[in-house]
PDB file of N, CA and C in Angstrom:
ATOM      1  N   UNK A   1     -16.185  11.225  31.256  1.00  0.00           N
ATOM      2  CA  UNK A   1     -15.160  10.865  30.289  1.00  0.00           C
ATOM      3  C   UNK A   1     -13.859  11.544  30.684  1.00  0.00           C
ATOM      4  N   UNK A   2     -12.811  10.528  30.224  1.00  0.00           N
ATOM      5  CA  UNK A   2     -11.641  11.339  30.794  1.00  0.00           C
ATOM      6  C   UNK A   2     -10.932  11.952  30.087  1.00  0.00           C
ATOM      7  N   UNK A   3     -10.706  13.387  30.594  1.00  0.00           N
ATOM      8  CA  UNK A   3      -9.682  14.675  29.579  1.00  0.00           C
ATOM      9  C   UNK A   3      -8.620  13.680  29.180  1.00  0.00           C
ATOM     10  N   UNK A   4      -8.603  14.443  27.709  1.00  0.00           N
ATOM     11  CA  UNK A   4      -7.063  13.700  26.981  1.00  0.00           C
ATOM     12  C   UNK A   4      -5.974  14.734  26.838  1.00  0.00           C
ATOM     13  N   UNK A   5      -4.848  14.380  27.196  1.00  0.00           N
ATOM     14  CA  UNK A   5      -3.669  15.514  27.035  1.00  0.00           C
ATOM     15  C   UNK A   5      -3.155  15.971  25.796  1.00  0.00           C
ATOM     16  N   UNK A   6      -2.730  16.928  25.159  1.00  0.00           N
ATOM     17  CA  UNK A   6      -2.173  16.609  24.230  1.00  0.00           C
ATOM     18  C   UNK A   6      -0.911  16.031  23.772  1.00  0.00           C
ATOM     19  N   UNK A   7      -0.297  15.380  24.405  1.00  0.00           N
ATOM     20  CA  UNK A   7       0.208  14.058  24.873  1.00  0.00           C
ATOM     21  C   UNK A   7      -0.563  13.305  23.567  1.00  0.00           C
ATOM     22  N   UNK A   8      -1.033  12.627  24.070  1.00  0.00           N
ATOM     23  CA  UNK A   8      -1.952  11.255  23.918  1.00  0.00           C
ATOM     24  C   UNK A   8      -2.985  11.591  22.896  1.00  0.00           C
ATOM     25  N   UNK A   9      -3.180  12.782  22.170  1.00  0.00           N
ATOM     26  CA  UNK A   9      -4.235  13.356  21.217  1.00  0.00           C
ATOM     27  C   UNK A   9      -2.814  13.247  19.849  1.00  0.00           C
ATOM     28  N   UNK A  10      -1.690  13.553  20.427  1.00  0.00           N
ATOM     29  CA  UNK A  10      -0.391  13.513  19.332  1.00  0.00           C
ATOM     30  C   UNK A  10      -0.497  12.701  19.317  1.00  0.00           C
ATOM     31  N   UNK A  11      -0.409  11.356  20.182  1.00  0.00           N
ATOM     32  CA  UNK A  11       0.295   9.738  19.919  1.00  0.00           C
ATOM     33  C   UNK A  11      -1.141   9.384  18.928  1.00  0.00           C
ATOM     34  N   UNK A  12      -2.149   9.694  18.995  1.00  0.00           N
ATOM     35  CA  UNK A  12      -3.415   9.004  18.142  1.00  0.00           C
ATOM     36  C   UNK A  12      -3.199   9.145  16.977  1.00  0.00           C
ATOM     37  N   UNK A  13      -2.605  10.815  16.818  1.00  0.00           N
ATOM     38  CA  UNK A  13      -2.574  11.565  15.609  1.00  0.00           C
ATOM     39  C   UNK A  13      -1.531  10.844  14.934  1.00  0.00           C
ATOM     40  N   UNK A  14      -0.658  10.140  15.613  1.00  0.00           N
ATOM     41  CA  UNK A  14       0.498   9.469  14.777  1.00  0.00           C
ATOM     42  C   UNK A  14      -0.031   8.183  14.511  1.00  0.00           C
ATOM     43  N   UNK A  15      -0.377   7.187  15.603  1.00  0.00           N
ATOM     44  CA  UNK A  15      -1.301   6.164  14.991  1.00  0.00           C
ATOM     45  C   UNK A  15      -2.047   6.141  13.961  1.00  0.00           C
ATOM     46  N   UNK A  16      -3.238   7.131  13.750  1.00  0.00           N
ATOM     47  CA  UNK A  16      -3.520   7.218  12.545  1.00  0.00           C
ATOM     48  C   UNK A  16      -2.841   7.590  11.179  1.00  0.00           C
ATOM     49  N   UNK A  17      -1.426   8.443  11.348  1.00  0.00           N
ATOM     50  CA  UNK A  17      -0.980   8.529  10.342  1.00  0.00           C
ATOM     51  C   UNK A  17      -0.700   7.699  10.029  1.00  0.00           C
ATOM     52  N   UNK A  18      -0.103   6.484  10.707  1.00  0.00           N
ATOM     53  CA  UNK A  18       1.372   5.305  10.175  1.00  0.00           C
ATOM     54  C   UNK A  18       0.114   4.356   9.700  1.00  0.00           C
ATOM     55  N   UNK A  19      -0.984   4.525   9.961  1.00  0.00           N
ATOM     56  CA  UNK A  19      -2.166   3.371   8.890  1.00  0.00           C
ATOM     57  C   UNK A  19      -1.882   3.670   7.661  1.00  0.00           C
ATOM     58  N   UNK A  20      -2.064   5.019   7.452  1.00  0.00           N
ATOM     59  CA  UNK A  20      -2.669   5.724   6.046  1.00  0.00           C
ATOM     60  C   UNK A  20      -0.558   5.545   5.664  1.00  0.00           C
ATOM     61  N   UNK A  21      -0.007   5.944   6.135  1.00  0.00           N
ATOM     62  CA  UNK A  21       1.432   5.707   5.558  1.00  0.00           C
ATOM     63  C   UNK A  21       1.426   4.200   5.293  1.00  0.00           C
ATOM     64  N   UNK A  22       1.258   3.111   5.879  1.00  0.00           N
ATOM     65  CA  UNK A  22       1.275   1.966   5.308  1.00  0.00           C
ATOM     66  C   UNK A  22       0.304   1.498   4.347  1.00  0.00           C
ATOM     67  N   UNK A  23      -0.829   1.977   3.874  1.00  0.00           N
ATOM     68  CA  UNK A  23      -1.600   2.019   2.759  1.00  0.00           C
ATOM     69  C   UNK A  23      -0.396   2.186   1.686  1.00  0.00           C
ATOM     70  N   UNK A  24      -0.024   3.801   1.681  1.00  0.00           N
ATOM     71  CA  UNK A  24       0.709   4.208   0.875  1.00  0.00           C
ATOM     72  C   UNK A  24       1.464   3.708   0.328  1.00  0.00           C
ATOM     73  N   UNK A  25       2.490   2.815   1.089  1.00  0.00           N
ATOM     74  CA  UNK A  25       3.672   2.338   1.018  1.00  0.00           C
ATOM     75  C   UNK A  25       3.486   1.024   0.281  1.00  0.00           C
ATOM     76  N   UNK A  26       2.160   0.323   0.552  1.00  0.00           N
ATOM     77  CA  UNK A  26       2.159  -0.964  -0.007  1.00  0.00           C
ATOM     78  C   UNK A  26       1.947  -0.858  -1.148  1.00  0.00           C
ATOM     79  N   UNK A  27       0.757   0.604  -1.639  1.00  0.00           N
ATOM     80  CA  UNK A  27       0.226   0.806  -2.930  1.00  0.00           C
ATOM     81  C   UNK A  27       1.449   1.124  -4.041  1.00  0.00           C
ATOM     82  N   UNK A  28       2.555   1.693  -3.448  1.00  0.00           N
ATOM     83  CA  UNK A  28       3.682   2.324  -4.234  1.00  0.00           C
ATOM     84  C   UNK A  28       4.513   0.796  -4.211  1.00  0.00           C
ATOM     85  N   UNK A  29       4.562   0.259  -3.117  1.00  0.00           N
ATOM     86  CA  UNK A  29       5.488  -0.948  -3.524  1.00  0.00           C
ATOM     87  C   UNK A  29       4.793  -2.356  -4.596  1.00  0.00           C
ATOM     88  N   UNK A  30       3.301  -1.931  -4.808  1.00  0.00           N
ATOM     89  CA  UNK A  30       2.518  -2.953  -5.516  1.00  0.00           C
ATOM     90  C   UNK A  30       2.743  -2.218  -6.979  1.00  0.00           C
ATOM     91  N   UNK A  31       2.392  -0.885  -6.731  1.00  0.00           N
ATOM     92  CA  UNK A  31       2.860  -0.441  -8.330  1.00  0.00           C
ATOM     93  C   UNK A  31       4.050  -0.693  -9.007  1.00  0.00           C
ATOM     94  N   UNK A  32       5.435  -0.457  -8.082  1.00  0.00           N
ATOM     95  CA  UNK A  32       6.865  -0.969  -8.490  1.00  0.00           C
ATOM     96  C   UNK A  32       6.770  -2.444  -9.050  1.00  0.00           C
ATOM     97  N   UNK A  33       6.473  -3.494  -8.213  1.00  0.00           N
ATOM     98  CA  UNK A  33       6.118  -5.027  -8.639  1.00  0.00           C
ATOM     99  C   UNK A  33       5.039  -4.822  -9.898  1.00  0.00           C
ATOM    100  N   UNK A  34       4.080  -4.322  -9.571  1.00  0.00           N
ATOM    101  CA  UNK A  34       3.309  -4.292 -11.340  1.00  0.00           C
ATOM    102  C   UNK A  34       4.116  -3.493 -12.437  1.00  0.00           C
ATOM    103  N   UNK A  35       4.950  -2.791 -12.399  1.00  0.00           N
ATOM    104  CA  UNK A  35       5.556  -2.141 -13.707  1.00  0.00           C
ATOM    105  C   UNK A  35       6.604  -3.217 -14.224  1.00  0.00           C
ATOM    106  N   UNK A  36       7.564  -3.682 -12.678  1.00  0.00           N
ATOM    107  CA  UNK A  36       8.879  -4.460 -13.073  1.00  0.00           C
ATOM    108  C   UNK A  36       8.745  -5.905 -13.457  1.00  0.00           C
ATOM    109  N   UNK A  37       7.292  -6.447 -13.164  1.00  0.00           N
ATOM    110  CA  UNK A  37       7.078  -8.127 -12.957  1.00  0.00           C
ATOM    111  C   UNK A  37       5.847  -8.348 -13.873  1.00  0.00           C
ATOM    112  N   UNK A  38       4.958  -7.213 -14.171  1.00  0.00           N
ATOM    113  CA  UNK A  38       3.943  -7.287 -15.361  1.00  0.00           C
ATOM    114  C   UNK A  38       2.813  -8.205 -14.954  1.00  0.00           C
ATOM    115  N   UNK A  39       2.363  -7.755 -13.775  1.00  0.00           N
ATOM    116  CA  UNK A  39       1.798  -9.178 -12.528  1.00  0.00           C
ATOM    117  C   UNK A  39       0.302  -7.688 -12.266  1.00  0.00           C
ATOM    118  N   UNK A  40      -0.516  -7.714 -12.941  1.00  0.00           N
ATOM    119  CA  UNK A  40      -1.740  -6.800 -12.546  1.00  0.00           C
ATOM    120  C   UNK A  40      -2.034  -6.766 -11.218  1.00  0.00           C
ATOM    121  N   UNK A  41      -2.225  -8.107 -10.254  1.00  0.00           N
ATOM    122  CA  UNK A  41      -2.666  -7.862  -9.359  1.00  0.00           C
ATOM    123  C   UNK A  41      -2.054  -7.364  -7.730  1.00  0.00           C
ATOM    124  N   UNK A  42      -0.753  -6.482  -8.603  1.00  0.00           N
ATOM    125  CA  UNK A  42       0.065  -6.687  -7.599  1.00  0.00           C
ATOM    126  C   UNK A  42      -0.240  -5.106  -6.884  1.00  0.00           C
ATOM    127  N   UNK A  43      -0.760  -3.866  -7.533  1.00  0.00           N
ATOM    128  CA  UNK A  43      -1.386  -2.959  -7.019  1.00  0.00           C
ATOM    129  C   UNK A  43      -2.094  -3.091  -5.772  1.00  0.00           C
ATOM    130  N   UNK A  44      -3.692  -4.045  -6.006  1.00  0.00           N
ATOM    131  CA  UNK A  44      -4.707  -4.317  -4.884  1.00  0.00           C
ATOM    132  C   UNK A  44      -3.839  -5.084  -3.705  1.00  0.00           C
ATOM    133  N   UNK A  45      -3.279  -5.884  -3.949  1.00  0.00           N
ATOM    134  CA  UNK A  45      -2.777  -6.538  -3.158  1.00  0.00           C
ATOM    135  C   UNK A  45      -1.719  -6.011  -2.004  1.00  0.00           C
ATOM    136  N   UNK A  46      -0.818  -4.801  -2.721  1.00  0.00           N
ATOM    137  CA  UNK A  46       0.240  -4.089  -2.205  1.00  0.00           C
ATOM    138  C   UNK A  46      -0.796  -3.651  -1.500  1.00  0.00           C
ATOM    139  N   UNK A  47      -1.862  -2.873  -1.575  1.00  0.00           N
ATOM    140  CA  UNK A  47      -2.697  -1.933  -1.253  1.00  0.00           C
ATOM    141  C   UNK A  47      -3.542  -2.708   0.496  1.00  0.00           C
ATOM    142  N   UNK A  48      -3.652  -3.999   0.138  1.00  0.00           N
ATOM    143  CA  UNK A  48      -4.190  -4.880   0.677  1.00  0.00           C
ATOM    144  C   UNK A  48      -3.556  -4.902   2.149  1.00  0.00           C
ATOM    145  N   UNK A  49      -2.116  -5.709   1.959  1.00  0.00           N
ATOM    146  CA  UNK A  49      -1.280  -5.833   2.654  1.00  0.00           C
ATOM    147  C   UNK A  49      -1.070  -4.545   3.135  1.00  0.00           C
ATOM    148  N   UNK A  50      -0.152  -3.821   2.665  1.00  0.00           N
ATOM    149  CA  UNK A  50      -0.366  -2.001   3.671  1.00  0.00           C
ATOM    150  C   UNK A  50      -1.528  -2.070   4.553  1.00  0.00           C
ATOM    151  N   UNK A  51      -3.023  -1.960   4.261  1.00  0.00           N
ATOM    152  CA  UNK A  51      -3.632  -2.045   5.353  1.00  0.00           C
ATOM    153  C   UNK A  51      -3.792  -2.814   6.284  1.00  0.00           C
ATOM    154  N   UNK A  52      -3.384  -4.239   5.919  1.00  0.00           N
ATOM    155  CA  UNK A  52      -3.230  -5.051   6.669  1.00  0.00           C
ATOM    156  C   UNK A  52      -2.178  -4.731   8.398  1.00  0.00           C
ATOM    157  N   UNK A  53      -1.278  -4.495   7.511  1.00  0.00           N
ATOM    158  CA  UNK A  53       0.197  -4.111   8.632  1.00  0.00           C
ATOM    159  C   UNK A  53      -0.059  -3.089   9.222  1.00  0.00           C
ATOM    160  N   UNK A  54      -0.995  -2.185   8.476  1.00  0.00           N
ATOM    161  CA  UNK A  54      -1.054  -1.138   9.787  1.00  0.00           C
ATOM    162  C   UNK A  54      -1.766  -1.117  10.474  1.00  0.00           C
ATOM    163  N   UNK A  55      -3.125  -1.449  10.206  1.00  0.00           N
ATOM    164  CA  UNK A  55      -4.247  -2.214  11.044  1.00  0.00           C
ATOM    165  C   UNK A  55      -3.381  -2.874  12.579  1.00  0.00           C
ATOM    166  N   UNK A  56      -2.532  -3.719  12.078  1.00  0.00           N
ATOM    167  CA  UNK A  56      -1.891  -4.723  13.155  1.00  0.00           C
ATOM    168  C   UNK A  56      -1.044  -3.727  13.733  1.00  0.00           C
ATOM    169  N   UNK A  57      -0.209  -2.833  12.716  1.00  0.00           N
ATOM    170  CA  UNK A  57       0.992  -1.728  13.654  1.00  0.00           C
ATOM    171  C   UNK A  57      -0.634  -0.688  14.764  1.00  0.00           C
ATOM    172  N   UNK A  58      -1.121  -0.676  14.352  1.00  0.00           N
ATOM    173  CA  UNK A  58      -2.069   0.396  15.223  1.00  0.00           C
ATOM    174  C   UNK A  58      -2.649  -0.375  16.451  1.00  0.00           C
ATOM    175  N   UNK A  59      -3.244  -1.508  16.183  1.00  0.00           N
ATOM    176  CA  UNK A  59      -3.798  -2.654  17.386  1.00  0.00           C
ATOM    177  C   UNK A  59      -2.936  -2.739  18.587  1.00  0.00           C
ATOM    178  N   UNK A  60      -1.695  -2.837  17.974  1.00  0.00           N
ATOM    179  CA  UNK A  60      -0.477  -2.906  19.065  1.00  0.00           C
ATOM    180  C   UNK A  60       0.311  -1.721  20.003  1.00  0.00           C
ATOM    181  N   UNK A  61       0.041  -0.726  19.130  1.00  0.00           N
ATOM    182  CA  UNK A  61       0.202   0.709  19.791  1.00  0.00           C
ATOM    183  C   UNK A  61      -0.802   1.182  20.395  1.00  0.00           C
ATOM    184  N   UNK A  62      -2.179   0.798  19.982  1.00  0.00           N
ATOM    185  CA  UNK A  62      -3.385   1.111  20.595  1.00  0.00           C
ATOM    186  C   UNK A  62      -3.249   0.196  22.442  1.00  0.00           C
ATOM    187  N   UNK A  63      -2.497  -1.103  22.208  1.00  0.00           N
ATOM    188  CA  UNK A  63      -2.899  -1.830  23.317  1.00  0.00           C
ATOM    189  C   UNK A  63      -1.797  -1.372  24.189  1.00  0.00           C
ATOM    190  N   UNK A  64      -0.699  -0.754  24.198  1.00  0.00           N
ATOM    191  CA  UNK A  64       0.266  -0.250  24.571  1.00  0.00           C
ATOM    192  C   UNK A  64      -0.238   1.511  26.051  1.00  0.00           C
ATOM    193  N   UNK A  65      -1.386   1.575  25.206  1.00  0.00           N
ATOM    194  CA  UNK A  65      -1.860   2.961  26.019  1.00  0.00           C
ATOM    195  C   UNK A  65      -2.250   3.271  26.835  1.00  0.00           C
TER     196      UNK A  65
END
């Protein structure tokens, strides 16, 4: 197996953050739309989408390496 630098142990460490940051971001932007629009399902869905995008932001940085 091949040694990883810490280089490339940082770039993962950021990949995985910007998932869990786009969770976040969708869940806070689904809560804003559920308080201002009175639309329940707009939480799961924010929540949804966030993982969605980062899933895809990570696939693409992953294929980049």
């Amino acid at each position: 197996m091949k040694q990883q630098t810490p280089l490339s142990l940082a770039r993962l460490g950021a990949i995985g953050f910007s998932l869990i940051a786009n969770v976040v971001v969708g869940g806070l932007l689904g809560y804003v739309a559920y308080r201002f629009l009175n639309w329940g399902w707009a939480v799961p869905v924010g929540i949804l989408l966030g993982f969605v995008s980062g899933f895809i932001s990570m696939f693409r940085q992953l294929s980049q390496l």
